[in-house]
C-alpha atoms as a PDB file:
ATOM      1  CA  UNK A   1     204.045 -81.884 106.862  1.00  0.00           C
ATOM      2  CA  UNK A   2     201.514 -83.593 108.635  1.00  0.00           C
ATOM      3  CA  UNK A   3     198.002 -83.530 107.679  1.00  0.00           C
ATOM      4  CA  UNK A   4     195.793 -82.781 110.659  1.00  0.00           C
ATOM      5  CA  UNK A   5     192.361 -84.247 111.141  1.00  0.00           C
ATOM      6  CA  UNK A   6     189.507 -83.825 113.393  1.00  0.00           C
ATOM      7  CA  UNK A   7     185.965 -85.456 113.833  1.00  0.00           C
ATOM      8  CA  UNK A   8     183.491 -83.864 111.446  1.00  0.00           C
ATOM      9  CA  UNK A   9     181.552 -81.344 113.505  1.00  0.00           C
ATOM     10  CA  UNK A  10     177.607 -82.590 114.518  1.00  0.00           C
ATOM     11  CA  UNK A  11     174.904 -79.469 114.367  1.00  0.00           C
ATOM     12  CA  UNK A  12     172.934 -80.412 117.163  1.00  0.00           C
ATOM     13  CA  UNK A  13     169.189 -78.609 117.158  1.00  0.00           C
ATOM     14  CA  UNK A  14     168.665 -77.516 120.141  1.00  0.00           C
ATOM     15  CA  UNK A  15     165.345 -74.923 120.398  1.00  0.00           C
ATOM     16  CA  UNK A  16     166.017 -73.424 123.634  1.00  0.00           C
ATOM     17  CA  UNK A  17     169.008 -70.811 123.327  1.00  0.00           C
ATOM     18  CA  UNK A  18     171.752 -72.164 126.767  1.00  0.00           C
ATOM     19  CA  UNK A  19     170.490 -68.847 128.000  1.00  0.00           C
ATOM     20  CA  UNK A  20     166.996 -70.295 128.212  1.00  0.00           C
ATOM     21  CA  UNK A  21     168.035 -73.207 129.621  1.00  0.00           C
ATOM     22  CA  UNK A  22     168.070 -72.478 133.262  1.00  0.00           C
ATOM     23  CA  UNK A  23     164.510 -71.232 133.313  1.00  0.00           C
ATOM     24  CA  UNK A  24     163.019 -75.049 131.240  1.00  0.00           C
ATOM     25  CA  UNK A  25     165.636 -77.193 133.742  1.00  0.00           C
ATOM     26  CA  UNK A  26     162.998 -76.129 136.773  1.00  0.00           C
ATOM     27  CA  UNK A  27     160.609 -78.539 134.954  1.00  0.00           C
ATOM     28  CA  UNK A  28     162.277 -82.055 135.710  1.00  0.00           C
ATOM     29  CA  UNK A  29     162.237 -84.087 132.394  1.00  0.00           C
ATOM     30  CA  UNK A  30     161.678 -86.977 135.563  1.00  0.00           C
ATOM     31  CA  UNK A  31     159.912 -86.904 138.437  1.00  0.00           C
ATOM     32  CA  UNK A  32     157.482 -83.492 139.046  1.00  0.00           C
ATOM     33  CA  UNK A  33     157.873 -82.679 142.952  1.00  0.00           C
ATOM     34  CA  UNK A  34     154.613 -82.594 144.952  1.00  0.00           C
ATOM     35  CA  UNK A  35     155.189 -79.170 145.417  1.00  0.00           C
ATOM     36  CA  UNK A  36     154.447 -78.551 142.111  1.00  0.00           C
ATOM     37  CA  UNK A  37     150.453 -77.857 142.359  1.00  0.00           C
ATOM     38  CA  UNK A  38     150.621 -78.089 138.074  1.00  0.00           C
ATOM     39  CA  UNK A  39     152.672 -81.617 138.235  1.00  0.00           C
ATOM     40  CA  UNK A  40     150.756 -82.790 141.317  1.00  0.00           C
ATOM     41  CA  UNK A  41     147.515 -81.990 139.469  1.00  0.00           C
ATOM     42  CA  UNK A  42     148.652 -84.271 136.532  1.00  0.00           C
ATOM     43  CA  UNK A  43     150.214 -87.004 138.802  1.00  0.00           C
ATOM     44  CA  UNK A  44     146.754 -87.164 140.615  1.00  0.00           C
ATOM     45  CA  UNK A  45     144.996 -87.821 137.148  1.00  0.00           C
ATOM     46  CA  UNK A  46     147.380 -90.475 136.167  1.00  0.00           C
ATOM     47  CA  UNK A  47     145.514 -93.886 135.942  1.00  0.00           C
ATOM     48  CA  UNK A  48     147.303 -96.067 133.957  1.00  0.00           C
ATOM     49  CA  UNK A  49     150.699 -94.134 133.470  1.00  0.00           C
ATOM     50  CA  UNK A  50     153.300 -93.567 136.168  1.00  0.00           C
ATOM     51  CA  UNK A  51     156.194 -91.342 137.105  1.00  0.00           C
ATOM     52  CA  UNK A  52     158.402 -92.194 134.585  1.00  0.00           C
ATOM     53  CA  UNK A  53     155.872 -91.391 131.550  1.00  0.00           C
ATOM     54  CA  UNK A  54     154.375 -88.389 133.473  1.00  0.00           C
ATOM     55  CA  UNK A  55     157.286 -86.559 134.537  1.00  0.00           C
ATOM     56  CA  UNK A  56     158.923 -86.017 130.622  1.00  0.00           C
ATOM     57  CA  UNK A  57     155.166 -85.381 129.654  1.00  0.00           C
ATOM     58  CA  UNK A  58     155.390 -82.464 131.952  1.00  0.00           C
ATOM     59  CA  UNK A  59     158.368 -81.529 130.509  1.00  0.00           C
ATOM     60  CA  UNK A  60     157.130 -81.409 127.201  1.00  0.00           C
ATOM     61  CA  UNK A  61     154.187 -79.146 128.126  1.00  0.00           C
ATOM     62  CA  UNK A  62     156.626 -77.053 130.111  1.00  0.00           C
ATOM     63  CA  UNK A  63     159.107 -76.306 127.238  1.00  0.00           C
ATOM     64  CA  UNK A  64     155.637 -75.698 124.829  1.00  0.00           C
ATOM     65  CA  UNK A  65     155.288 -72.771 127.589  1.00  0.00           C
ATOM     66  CA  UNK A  66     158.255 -71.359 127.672  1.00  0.00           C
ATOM     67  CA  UNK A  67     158.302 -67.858 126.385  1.00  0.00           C
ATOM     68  CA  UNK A  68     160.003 -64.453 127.295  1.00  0.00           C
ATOM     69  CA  UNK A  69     163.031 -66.455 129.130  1.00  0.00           C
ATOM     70  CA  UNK A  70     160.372 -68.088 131.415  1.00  0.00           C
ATOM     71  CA  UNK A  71     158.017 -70.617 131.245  1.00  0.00           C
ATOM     72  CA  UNK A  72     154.427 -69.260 131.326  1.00  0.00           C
ATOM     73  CA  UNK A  73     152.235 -70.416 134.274  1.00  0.00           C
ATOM     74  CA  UNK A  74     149.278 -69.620 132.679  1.00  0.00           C
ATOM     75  CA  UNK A  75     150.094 -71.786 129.380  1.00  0.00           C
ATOM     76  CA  UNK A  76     151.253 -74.631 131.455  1.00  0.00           C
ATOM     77  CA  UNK A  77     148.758 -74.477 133.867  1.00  0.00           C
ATOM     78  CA  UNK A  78     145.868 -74.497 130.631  1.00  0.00           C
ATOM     79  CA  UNK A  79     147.665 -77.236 128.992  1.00  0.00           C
ATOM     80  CA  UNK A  80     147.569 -79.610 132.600  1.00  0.00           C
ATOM     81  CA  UNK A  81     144.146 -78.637 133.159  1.00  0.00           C
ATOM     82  CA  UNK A  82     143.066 -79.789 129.451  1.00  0.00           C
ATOM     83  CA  UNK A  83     144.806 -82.665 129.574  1.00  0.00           C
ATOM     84  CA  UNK A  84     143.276 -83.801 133.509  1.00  0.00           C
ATOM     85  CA  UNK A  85     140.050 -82.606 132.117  1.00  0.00           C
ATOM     86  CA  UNK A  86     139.951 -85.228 129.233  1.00  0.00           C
ATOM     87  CA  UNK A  87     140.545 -87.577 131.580  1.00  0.00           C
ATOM     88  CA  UNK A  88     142.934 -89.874 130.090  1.00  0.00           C
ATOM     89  CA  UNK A  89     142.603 -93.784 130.530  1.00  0.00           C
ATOM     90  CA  UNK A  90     145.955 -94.772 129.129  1.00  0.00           C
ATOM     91  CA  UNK A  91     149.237 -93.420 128.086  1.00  0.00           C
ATOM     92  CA  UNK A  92     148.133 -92.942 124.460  1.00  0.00           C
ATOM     93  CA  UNK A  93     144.771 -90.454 125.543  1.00  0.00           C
ATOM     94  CA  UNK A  94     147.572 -89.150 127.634  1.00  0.00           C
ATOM     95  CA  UNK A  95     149.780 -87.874 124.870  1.00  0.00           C
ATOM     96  CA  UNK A  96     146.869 -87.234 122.365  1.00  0.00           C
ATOM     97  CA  UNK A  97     145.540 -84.904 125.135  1.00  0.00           C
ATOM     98  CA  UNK A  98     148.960 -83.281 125.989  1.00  0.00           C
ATOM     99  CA  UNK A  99     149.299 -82.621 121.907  1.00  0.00           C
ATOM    100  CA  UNK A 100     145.286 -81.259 121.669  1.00  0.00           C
ATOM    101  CA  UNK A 101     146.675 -78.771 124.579  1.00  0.00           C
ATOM    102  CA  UNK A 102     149.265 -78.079 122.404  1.00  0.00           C
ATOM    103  CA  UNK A 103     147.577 -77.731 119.084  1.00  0.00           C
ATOM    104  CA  UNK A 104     145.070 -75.191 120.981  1.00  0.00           C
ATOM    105  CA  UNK A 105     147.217 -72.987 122.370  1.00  0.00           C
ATOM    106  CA  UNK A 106     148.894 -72.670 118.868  1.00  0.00           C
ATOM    107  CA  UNK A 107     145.477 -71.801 117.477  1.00  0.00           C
ATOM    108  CA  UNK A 108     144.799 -69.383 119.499  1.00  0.00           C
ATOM    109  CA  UNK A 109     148.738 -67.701 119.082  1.00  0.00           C
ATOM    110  CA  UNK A 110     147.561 -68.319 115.449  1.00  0.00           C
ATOM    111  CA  UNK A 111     144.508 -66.120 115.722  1.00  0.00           C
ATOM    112  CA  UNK A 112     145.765 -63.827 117.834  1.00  0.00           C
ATOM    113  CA  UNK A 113     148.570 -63.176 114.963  1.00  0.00           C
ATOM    114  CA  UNK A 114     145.927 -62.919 112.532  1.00  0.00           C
ATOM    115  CA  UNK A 115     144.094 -60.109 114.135  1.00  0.00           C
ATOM    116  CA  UNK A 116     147.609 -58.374 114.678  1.00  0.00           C
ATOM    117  CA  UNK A 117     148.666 -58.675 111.386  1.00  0.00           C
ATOM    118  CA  UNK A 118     149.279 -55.472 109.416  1.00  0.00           C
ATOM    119  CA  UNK A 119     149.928 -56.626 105.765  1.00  0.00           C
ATOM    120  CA  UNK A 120     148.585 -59.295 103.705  1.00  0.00           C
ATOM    121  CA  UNK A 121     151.662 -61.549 103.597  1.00  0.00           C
ATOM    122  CA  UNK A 122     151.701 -61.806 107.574  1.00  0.00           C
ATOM    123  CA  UNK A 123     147.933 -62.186 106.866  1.00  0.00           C
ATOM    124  CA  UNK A 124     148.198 -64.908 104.440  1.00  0.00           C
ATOM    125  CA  UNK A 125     150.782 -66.484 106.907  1.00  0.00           C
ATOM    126  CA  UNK A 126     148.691 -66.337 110.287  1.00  0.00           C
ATOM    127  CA  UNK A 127     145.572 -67.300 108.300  1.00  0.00           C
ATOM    128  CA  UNK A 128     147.801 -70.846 106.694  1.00  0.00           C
ATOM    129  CA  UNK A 129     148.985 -71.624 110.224  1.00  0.00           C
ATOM    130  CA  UNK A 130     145.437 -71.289 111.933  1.00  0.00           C
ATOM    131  CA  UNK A 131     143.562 -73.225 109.550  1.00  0.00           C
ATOM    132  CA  UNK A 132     145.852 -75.766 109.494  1.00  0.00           C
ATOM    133  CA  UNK A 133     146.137 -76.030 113.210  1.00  0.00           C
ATOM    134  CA  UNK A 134     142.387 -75.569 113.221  1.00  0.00           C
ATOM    135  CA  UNK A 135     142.175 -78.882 111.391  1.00  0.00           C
ATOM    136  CA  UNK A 136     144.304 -80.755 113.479  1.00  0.00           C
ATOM    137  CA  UNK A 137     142.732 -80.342 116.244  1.00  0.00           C
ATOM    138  CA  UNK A 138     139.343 -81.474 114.863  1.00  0.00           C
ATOM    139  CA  UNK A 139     140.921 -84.238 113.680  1.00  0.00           C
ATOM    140  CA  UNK A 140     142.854 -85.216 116.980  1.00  0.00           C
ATOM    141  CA  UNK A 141     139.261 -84.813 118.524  1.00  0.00           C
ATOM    142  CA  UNK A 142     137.993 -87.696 115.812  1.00  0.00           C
ATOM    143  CA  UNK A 143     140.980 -89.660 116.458  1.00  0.00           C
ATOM    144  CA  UNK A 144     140.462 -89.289 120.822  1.00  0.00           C
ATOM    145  CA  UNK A 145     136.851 -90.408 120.270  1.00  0.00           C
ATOM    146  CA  UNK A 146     137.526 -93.237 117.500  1.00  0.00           C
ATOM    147  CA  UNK A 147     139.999 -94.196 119.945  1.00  0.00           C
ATOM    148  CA  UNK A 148     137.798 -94.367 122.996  1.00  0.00           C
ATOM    149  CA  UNK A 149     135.213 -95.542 121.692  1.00  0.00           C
ATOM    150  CA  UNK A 150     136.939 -98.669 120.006  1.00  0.00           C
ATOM    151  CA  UNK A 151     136.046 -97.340 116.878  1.00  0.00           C
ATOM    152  CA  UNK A 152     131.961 -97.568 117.294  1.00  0.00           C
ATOM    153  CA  UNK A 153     130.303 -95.870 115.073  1.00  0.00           C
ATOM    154  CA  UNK A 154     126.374 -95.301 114.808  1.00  0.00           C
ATOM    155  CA  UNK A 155     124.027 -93.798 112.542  1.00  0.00           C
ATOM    156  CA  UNK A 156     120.142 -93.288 112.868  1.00  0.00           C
ATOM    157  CA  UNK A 157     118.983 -92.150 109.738  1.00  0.00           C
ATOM    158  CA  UNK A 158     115.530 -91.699 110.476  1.00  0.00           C
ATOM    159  CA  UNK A 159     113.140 -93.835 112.622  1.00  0.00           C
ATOM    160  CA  UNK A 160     108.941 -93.548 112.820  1.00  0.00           C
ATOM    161  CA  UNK A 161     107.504 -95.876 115.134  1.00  0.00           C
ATOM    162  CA  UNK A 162     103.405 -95.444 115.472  1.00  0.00           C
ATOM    163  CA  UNK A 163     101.693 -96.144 118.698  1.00  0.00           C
ATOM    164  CA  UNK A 164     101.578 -99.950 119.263  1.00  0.00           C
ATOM    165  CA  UNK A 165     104.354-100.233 116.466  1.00  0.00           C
ATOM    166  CA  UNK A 166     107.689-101.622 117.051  1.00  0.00           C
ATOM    167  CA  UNK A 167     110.866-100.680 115.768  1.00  0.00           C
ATOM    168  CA  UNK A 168     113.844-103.101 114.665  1.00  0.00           C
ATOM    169  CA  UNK A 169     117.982-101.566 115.098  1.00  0.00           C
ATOM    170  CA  UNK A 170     119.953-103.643 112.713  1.00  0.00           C
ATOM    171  CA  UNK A 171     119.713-104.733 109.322  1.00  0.00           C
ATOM    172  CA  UNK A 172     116.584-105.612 107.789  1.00  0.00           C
ATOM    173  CA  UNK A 173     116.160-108.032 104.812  1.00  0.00           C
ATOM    174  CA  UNK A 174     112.771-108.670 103.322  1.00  0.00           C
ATOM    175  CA  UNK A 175     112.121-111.332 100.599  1.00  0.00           C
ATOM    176  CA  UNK A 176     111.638-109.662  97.712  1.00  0.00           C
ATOM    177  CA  UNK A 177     107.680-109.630  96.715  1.00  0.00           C
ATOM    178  CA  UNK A 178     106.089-111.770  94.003  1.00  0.00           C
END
């Protein structure tokens, strides 16, 4: 007898179904074609990234809009127009953009679930996944600014200047009186 053996067997994860697949390969994981109004709007917006970052970021957005078989114009098309609107500076705003594009439009799936839903577990679920994604996106929005910003943060309690009176920004020490 001989005792036959074979390579354990690997689960790959794959999310898109190989019947899917055609419709996500029209959205190059490389290099967007200029006829491609949605990857020619975010190659025009580039700044500091190129081809090679921008290209598999459209990708990413494209398989986020890919529902029903196809990938959903109007999603993408959101998605590139919030992330050219935000302007990014560098590849980081880039990404933190494309992922604020993506929290949104899961928000609004969220809350559009929620108003759908028919019994209070698919209620309770819709209502979990909004708030949470709700959240992240305010918090994405900190992190963007904190991020632009370098971190600068000011506060102005309260200020009363008189006429002829000046006013001092900064730290203030007075001797203490006697």
């Amino acid at each position: 007898m001989t005792e036959k053996t074979s390579a354990p067997r690997v689960a790959q994860r794959d999310d898109t179904p190989t019947s899917r697949a055609p419709a996500v390969a029209d959205a190059s994981p490389r290099r967007p074609t200029p006829d491609n109004r949605l990857a020619a709007q975010l190659m025009a917006a580039k700044g500091a990234a190129d081809d090679d970052f921008l290209g598999p970021l459209y990708y990413q957005l494209a398989r986020i809009a890919f529902q029903g078989g196809a990938i959903s114009q109007d999603d993408l098309g959101f998605m590139c127009s919030v992330v050219t609107g935000i302007k990014p500076r560098d590849r980081l705003e880039y990404m933190l953009a494309a992922q604020m594009a993506a929290v949104h439009l899961a928000t609004m799936t969220s809350a559009r679930r929620l108003g759908r839903a028919i019994d209070i577990a698919q209620q309770d679920s819709a209502e979990r996944a909004f708030n949470k994604l709700a959240r992240t996106f305010a918090t994405q929005m900190e992190a963007f600014t904190r991020y632009r910003t370098g971190g600068e943060k000011k506060v102005v309690q309260h200020v009363s200047v008189s006429d002829g009176g000046q006013a001092i920004v900064g730290n203030v020490t007075q001797p203490p009186r006697t």
